[in-house]
N, C-alpha and C. Protein backbone atom coordinates (compact mmCIF):
# COMPACT_ATOMS: atom_id res chain seq x y z
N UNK A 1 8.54 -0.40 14.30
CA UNK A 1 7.44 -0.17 13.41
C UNK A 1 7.81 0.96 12.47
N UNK A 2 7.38 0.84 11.19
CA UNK A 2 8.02 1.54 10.15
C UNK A 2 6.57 2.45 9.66
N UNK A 3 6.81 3.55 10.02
CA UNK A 3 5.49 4.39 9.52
C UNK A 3 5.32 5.51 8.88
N UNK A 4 4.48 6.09 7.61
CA UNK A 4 5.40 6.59 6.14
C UNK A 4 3.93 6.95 5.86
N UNK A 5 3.94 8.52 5.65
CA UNK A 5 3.02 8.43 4.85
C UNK A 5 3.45 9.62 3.54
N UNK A 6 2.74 8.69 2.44
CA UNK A 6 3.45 9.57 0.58
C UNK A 6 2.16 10.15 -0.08
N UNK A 7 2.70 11.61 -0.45
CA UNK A 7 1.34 12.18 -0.62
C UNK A 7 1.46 12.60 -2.22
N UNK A 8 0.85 12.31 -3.02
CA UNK A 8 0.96 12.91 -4.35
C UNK A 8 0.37 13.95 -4.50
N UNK A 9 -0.43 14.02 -4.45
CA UNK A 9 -0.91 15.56 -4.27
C UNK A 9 -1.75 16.15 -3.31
N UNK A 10 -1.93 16.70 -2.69
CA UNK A 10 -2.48 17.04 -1.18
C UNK A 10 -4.42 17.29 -1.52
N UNK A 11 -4.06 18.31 -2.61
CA UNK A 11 -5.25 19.46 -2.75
C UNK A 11 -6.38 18.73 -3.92
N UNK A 12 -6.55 17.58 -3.78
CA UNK A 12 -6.90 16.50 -4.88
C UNK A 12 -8.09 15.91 -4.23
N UNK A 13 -9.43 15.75 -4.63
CA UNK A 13 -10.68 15.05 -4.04
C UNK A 13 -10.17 13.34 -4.11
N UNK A 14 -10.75 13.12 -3.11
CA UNK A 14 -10.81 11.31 -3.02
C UNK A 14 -11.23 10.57 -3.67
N UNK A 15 -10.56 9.67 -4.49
CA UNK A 15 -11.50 8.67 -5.75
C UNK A 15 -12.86 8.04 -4.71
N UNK A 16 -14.07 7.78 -5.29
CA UNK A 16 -14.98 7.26 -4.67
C UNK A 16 -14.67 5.13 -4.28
N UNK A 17 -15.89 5.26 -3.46
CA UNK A 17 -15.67 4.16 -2.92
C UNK A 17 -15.52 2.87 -4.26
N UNK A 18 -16.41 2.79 -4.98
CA UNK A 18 -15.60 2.08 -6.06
C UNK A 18 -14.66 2.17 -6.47
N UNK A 19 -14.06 3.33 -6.84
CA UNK A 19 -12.35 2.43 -7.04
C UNK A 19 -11.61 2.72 -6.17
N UNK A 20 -11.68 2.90 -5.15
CA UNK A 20 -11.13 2.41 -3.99
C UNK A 20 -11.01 0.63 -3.79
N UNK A 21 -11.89 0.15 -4.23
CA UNK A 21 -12.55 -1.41 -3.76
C UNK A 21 -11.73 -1.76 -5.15
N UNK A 22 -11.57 -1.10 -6.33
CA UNK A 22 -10.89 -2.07 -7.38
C UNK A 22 -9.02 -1.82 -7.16
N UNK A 23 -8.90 -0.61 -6.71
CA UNK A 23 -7.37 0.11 -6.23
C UNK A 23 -6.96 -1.28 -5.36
N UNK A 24 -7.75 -1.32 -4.14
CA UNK A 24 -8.16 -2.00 -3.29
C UNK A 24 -6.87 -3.50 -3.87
N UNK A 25 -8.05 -4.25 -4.48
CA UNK A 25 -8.04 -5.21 -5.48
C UNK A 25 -6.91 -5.49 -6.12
N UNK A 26 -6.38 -4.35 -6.95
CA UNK A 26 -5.28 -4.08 -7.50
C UNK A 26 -3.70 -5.00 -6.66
N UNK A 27 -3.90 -3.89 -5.62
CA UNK A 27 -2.83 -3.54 -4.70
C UNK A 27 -2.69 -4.91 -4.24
N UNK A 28 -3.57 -5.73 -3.48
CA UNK A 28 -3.64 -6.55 -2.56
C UNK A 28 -3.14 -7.69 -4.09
N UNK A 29 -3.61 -8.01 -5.16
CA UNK A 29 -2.98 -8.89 -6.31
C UNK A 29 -1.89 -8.59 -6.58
N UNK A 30 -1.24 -7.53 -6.82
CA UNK A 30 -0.05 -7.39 -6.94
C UNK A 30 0.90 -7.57 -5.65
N UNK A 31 0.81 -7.39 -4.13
CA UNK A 31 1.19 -7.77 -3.63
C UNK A 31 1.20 -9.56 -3.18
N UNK A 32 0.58 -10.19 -3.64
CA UNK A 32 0.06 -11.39 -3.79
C UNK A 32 0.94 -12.33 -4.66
N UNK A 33 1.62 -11.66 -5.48
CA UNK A 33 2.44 -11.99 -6.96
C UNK A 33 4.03 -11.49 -6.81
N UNK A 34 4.11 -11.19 -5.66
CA UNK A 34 5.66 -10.95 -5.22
C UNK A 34 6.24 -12.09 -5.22
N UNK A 35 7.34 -11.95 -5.36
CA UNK A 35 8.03 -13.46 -5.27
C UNK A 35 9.14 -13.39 -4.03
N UNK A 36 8.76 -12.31 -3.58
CA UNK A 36 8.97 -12.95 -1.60
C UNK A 36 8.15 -13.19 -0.65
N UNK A 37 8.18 -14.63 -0.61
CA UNK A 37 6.78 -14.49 0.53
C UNK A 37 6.57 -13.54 1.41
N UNK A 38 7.06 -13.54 2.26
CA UNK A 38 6.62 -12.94 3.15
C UNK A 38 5.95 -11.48 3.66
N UNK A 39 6.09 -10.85 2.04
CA UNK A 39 5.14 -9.75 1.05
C UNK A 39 3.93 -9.77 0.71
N UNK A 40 3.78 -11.66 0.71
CA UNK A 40 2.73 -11.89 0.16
C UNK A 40 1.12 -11.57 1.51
N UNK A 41 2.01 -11.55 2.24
CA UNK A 41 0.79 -11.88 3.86
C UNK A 41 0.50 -10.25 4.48
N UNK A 42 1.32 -8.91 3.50
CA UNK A 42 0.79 -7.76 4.03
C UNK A 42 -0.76 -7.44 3.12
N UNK A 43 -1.22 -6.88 4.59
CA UNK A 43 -2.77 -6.55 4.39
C UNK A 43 -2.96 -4.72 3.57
N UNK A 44 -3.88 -4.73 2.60
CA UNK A 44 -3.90 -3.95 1.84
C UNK A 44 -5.22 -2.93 2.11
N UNK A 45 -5.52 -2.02 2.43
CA UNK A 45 -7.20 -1.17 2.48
C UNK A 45 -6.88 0.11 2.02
N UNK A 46 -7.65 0.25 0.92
CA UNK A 46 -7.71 1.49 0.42
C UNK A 46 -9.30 2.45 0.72
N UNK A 47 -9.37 3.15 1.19
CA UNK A 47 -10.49 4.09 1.68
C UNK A 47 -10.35 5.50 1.51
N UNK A 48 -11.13 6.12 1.04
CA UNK A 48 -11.37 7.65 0.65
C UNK A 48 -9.70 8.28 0.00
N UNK A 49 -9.04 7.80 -0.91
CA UNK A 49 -7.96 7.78 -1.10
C UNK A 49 -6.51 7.55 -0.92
N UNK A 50 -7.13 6.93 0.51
CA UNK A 50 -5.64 6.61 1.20
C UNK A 50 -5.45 4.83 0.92
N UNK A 51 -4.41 4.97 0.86
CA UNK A 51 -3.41 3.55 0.39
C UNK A 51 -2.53 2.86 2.13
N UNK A 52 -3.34 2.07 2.71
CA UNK A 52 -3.08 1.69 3.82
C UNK A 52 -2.22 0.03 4.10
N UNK A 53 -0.94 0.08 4.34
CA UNK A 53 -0.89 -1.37 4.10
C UNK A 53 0.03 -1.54 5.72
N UNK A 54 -0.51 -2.70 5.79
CA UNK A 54 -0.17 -3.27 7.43
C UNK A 54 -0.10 -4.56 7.24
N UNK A 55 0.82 -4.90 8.31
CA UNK A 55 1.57 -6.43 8.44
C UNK A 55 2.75 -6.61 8.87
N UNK A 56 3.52 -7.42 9.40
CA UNK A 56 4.86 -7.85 9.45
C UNK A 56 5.54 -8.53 8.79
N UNK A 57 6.77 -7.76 8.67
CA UNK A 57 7.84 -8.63 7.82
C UNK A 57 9.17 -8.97 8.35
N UNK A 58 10.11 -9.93 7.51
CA UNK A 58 11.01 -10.45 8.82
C UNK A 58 12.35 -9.14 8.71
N UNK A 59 12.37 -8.05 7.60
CA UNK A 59 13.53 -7.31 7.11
C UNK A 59 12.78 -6.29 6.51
N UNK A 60 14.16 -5.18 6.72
CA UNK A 60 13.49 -4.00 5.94
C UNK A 60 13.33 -3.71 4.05
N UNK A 61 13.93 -5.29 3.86
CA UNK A 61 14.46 -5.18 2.52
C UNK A 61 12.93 -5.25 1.76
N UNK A 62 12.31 -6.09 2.64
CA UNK A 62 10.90 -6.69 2.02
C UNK A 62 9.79 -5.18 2.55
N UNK A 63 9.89 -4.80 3.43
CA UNK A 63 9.11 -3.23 3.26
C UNK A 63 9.42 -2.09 1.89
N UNK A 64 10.65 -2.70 1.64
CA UNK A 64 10.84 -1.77 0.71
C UNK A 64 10.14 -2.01 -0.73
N UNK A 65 9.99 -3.50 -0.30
CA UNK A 65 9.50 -4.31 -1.99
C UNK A 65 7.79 -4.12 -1.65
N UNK A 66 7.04 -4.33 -0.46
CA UNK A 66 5.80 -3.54 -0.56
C UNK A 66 5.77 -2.20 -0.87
N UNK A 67 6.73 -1.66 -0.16
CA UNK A 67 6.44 -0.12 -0.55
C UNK A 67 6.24 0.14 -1.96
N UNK A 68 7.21 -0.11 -2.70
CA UNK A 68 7.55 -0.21 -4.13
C UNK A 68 6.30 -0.96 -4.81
N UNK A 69 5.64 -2.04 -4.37
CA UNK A 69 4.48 -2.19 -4.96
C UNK A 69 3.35 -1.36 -5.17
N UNK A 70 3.10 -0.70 -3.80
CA UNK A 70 1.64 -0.14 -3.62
C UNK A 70 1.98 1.38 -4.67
N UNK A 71 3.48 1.57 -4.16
CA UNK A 71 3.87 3.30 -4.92
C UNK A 71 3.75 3.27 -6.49
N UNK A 72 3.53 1.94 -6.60
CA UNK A 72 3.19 2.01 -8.44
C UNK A 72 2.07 2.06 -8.73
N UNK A 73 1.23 1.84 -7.75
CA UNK A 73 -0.04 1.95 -7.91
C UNK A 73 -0.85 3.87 -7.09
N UNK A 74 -0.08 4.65 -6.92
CA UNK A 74 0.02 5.75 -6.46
C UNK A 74 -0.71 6.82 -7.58
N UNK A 75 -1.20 7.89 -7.85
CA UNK A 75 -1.73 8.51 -8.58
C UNK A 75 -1.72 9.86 -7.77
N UNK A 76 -2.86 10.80 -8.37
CA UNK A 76 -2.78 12.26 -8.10
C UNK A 76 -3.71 12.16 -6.98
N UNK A 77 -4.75 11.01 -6.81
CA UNK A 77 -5.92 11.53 -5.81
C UNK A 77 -5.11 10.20 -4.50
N UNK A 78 -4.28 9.68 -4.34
CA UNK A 78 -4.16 8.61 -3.05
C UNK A 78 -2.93 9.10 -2.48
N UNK A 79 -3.03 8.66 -1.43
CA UNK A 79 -1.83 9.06 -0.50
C UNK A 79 -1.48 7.38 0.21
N UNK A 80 -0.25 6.95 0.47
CA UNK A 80 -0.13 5.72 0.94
C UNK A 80 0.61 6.05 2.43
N UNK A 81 -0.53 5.69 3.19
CA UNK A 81 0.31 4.87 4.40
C UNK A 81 0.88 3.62 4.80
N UNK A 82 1.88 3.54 5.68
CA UNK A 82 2.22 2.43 5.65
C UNK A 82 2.77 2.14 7.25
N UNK A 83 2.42 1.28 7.47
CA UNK A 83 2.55 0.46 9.01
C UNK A 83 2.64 -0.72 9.02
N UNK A 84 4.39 -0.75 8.80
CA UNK A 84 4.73 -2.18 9.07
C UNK A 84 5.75 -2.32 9.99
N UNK A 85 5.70 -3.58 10.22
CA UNK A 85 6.60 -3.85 11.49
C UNK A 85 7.93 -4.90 10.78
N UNK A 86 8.92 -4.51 11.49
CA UNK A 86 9.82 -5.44 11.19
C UNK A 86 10.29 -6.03 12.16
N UNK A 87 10.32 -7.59 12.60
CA UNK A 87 10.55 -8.61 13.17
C UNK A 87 11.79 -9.86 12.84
């Protein structure tokens, strides 16, 4: 299990629950639009600023291509965790 958490800025208030739910949104479409499947099936929740993505993948090559998704979507107020498994 691969577990990571990226902080942009520590000392930063939490975007509210609406855009959390559009971040949310964001994240989970763009991961959706990968063109490796098996990218396509990690689960996305964004809450009080944190960037949470969970699921299994069959290689670490494809954690790296979620990672790289959600981290573009990264800003001053979110921090991304990440808990994935590789199988």
């Amino acid at each position: 299990m691969i577990t990571a958490l990226h902080d942009a800025h520590s000392n930063v208030l939490p975007p509210s629950d609406s855009s959390s739910s559009i971040l949310d949104q964001r994240i989970q479409l763009a991961l959706s639009k990968s063109p490796y499947r098996p990218v396509r099936s990690i689960q996305c929740r964004v809450h009080e600023g944190l960037i949470m993505l969970q699921g299994t993948l069959p290689n670490y090559h494809c954690v790296q291509i979620a990672i790289a998704i959600a981290k573009a979507h990264l800003n001053s107020e979110t921090q991304l965790r990440v808990n994935l498994k590789v199988e």
